[in-house]
C-alpha atoms as a PDB file:
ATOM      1  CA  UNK A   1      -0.660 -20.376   0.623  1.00  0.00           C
ATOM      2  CA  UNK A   2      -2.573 -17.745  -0.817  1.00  0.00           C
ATOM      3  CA  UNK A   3      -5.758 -18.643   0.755  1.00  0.00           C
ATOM      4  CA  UNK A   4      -4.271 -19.169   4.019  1.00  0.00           C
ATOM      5  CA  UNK A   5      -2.643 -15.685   3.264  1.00  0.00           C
ATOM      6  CA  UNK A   6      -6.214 -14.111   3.080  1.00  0.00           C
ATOM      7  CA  UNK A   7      -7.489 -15.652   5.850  1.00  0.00           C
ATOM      8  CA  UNK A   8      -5.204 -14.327   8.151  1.00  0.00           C
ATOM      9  CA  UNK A   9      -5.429 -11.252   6.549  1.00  0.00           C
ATOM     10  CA  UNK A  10      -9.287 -11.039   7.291  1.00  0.00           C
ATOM     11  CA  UNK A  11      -8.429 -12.318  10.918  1.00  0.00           C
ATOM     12  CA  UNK A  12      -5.779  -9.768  11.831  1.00  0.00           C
ATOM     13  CA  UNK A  13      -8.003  -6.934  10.371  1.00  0.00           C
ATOM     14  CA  UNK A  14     -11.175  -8.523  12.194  1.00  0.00           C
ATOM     15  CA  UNK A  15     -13.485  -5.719  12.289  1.00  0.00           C
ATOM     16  CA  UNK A  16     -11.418  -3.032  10.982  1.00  0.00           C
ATOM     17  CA  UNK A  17     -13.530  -0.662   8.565  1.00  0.00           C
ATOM     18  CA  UNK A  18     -11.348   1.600   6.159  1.00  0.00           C
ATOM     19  CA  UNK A  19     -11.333   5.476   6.941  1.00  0.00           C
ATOM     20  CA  UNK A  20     -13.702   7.191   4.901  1.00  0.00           C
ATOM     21  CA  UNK A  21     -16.333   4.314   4.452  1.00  0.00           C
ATOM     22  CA  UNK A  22     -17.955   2.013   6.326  1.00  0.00           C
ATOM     23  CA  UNK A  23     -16.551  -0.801   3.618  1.00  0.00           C
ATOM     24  CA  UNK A  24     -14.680  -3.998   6.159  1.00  0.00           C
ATOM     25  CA  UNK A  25     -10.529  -2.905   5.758  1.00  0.00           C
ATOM     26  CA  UNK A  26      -9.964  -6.422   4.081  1.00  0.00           C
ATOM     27  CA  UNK A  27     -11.764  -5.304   0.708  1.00  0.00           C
ATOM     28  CA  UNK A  28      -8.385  -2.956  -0.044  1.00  0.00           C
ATOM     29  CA  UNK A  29      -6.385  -5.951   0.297  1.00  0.00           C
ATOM     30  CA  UNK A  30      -8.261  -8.109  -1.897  1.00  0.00           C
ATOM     31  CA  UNK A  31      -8.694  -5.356  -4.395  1.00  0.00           C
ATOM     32  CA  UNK A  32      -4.548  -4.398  -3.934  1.00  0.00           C
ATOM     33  CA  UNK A  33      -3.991  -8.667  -4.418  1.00  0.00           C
ATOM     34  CA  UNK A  34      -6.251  -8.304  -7.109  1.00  0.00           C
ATOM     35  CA  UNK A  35      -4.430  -5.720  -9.062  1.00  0.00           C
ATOM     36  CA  UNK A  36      -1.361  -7.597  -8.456  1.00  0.00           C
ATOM     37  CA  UNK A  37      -2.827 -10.799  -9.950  1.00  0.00           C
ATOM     38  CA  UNK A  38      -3.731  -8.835 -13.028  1.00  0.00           C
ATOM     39  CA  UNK A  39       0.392  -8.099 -14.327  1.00  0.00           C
ATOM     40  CA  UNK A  40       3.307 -10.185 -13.865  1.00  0.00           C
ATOM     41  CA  UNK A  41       3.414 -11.924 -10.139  1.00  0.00           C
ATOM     42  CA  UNK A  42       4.663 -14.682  -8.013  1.00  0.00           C
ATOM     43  CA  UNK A  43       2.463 -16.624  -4.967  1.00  0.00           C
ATOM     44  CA  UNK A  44       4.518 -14.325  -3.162  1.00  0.00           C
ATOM     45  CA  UNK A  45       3.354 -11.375  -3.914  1.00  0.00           C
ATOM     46  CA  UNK A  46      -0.174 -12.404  -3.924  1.00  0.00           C
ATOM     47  CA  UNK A  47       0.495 -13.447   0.022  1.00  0.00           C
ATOM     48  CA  UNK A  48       2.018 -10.314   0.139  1.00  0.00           C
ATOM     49  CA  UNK A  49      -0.200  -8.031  -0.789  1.00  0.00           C
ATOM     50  CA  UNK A  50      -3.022  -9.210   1.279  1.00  0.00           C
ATOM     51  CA  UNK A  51      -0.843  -8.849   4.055  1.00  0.00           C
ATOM     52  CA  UNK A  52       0.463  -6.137   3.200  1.00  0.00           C
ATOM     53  CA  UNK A  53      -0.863  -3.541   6.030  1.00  0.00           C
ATOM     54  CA  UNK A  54      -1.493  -5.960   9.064  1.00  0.00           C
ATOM     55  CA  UNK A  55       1.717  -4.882  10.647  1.00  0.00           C
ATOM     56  CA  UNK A  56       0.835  -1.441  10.300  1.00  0.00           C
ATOM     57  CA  UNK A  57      -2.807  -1.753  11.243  1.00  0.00           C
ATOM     58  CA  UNK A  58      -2.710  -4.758  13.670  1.00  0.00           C
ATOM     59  CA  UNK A  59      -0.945  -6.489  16.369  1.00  0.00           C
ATOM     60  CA  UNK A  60       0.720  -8.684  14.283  1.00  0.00           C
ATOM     61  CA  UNK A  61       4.616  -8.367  13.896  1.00  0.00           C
ATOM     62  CA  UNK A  62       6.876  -9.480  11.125  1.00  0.00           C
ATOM     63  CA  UNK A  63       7.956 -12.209  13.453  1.00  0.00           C
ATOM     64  CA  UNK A  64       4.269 -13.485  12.958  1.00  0.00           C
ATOM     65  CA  UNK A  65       3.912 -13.317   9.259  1.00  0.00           C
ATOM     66  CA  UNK A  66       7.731 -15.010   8.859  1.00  0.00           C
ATOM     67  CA  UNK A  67       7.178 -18.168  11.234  1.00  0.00           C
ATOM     68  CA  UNK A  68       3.724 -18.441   9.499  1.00  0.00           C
ATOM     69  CA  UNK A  69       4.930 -17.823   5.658  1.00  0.00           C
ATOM     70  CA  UNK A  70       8.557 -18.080   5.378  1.00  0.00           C
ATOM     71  CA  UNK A  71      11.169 -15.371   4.929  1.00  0.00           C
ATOM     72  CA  UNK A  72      10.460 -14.532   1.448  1.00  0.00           C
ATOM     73  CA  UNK A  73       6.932 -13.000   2.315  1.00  0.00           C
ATOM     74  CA  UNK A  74       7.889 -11.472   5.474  1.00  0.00           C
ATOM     75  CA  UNK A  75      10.580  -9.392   3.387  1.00  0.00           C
ATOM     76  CA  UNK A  76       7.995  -8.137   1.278  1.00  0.00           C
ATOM     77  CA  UNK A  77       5.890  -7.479   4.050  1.00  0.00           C
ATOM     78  CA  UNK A  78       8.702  -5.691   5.462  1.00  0.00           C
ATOM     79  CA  UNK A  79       9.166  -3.678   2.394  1.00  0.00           C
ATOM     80  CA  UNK A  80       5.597  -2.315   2.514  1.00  0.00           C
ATOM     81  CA  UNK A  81       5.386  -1.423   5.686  1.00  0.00           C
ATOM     82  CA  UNK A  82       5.825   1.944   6.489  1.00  0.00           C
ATOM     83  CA  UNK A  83       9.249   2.855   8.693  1.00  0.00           C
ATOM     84  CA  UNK A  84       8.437   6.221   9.268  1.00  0.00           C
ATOM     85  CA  UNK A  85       5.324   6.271  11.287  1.00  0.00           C
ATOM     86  CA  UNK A  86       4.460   9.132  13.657  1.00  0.00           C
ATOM     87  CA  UNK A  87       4.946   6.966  16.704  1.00  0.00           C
ATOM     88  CA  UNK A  88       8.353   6.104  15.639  1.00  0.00           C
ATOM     89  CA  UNK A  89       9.395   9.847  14.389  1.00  0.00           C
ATOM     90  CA  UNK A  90       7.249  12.519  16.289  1.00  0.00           C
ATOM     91  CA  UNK A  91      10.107  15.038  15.818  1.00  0.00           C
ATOM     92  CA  UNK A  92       9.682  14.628  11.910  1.00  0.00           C
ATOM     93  CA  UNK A  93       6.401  16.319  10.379  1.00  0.00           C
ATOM     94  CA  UNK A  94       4.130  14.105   7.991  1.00  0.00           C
ATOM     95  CA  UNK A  95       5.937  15.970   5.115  1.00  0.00           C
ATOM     96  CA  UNK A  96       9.301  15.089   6.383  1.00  0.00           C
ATOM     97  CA  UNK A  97       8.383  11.523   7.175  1.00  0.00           C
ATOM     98  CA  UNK A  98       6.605  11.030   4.001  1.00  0.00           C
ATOM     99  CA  UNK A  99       9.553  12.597   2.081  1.00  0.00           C
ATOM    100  CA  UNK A 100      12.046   9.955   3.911  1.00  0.00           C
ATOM    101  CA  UNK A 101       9.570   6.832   3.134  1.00  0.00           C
ATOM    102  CA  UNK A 102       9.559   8.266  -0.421  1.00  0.00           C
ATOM    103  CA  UNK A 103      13.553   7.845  -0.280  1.00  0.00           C
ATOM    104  CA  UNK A 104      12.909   4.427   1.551  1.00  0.00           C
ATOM    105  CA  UNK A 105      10.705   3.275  -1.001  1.00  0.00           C
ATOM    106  CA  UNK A 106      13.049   4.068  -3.840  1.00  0.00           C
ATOM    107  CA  UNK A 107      15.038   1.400  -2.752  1.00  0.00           C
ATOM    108  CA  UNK A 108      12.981  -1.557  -2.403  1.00  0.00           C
ATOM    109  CA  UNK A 109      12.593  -4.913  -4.904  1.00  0.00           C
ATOM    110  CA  UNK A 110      10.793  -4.432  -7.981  1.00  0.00           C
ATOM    111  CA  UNK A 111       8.142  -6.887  -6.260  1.00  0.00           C
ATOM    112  CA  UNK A 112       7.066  -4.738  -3.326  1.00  0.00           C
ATOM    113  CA  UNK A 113       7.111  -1.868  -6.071  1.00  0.00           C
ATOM    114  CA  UNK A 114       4.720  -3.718  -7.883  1.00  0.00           C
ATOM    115  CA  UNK A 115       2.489  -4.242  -4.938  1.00  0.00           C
ATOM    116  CA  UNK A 116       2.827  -0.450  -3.936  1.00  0.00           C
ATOM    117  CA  UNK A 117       1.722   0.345  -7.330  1.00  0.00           C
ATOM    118  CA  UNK A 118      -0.715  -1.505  -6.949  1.00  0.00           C
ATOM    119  CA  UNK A 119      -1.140   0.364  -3.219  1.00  0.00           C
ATOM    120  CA  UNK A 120      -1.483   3.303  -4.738  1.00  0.00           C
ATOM    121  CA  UNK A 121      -4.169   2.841  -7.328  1.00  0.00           C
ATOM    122  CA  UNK A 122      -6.230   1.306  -4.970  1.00  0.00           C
ATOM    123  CA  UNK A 123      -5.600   3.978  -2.424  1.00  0.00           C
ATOM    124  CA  UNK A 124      -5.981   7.024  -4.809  1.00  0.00           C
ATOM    125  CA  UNK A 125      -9.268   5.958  -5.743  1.00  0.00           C
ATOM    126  CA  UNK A 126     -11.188   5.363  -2.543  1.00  0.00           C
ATOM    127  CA  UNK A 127      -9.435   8.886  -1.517  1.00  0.00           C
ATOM    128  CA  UNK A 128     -10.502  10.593  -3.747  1.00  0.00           C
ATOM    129  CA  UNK A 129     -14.155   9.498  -3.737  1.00  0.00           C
ATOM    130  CA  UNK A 130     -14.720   9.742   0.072  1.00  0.00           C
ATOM    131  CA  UNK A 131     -12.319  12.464   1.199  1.00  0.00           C
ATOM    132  CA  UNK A 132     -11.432  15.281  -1.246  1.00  0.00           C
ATOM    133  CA  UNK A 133     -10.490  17.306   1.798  1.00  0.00           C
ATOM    134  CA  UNK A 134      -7.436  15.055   2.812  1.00  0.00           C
ATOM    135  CA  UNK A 135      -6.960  13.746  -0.866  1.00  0.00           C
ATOM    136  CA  UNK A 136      -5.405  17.059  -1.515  1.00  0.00           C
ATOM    137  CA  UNK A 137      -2.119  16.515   0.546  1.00  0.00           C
ATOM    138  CA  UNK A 138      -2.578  12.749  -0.239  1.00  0.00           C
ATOM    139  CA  UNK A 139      -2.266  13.169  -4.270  1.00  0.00           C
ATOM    140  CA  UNK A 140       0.788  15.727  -4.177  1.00  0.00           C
ATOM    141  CA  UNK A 141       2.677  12.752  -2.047  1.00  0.00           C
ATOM    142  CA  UNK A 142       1.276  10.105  -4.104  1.00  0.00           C
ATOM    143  CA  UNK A 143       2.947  12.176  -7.433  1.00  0.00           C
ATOM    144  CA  UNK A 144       6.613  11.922  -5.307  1.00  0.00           C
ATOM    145  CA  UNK A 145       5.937   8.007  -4.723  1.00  0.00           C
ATOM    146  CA  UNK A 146       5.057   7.160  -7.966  1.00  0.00           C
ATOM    147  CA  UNK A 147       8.066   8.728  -9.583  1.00  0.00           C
ATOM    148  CA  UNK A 148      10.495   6.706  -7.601  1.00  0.00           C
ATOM    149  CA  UNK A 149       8.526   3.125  -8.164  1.00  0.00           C
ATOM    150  CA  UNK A 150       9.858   2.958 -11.516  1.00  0.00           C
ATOM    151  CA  UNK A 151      11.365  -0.322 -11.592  1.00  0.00           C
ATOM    152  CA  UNK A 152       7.522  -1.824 -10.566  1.00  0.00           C
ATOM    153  CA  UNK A 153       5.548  -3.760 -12.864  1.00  0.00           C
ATOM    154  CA  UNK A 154       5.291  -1.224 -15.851  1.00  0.00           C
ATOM    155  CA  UNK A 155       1.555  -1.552 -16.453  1.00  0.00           C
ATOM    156  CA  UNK A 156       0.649  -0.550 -12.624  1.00  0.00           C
ATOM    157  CA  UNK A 157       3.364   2.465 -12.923  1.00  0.00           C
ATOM    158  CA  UNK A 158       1.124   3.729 -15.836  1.00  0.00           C
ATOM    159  CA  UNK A 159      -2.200   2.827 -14.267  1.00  0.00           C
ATOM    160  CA  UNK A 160      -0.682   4.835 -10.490  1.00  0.00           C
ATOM    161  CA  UNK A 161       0.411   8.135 -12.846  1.00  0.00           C
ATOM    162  CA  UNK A 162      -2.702   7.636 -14.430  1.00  0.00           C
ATOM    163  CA  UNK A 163      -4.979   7.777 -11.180  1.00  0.00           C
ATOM    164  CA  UNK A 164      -2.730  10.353  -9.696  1.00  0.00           C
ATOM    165  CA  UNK A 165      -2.965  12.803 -12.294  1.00  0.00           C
ATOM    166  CA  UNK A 166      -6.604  12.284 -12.558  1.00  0.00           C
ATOM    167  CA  UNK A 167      -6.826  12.793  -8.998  1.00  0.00           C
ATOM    168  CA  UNK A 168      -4.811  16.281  -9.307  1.00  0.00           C
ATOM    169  CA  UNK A 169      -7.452  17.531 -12.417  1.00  0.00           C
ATOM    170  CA  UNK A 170     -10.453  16.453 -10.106  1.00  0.00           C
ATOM    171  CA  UNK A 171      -8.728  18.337  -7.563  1.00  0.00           C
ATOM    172  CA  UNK A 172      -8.020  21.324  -9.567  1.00  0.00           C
ATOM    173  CA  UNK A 173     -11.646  20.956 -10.975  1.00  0.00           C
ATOM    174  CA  UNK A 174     -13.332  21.351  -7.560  1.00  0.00           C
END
């Protein structure tokens, strides 16, 4: 399951390259799967978090990912996925709509935290080393989304506060 997991992973994402390098998109899911792999998981979550921006990023709906992996994954999916997109709230601001998926976010299983941790690290990382410029809005909401994923695998909470306050010294530093 996890291999077919991937696989449509690397399909839906085709020839998607991430934002601030020309690295191929599915290399943050592998590394975010990865990270997962590394603490306390299920198959689930490892399905999960390779899939865990394709309804975000691609054509493919939750509909999809349930009739192809069962409910469990698809709720996970579903947990991950941003609700408060632009598209879906252009009378909120990106503070206001990341302030209301940081309230969202609070609530989900202590799976998808896991997984967002492990999001986050990920995330941080390849912000901060390709675009300081934006990685200065991105850390301060990072530091609100990290304090409500308590309740996540404990080791990835410490690694995400660990990353985000690095990323707020570097900041600071520059």
């Amino acid at each position: 399951m996890e291999k077919q997991a991937l696989e449509f992973a690397r399909k839906a994402h085709g020839d998607q390259h991430r934002k601030y390098s020309e690295e191929a998109y599915i290399e943050h899911p592998i590394r975010v799967a990865e990270l997962v792999r590394s603490v306390a998981h299920t198959p689930e979550m490892i399905c999960a978090a390779y899939l865990h921006d394709v309804v975000e990023d691609t054509p493919v709906s939750l509909q999809d990912i349930e009739r192809k992996f069962g409910r469990k994954i698809m709720a996970l999916v579903e947990e991950l996925t941003d609700e408060y997109e632009k598209k879906n709230y252009p009378h909120l601001n990106r503070r206001q709509r990341k302030q209301k998926e940081v309230e969202r976010q609070a609530g989900i299983s202590p799976e998808a935290k896991t997984i967002k941790l492990a999001d986050v690290v990920d995330n941080t990382r390849d912000i901060l080393k390709n675009d300081p410029g934006f990685a200065r809005k991105y850390i301060r909401e990072m530091e609100s989304l990290v304090e409500v994923l308590q309740g996540g695998d404990f080791k990835l909470l410490m690694r995400a506060c660990y990353e985000v306050q690095r990323g707020i010294i570097q900041l600071k530093n520059h």
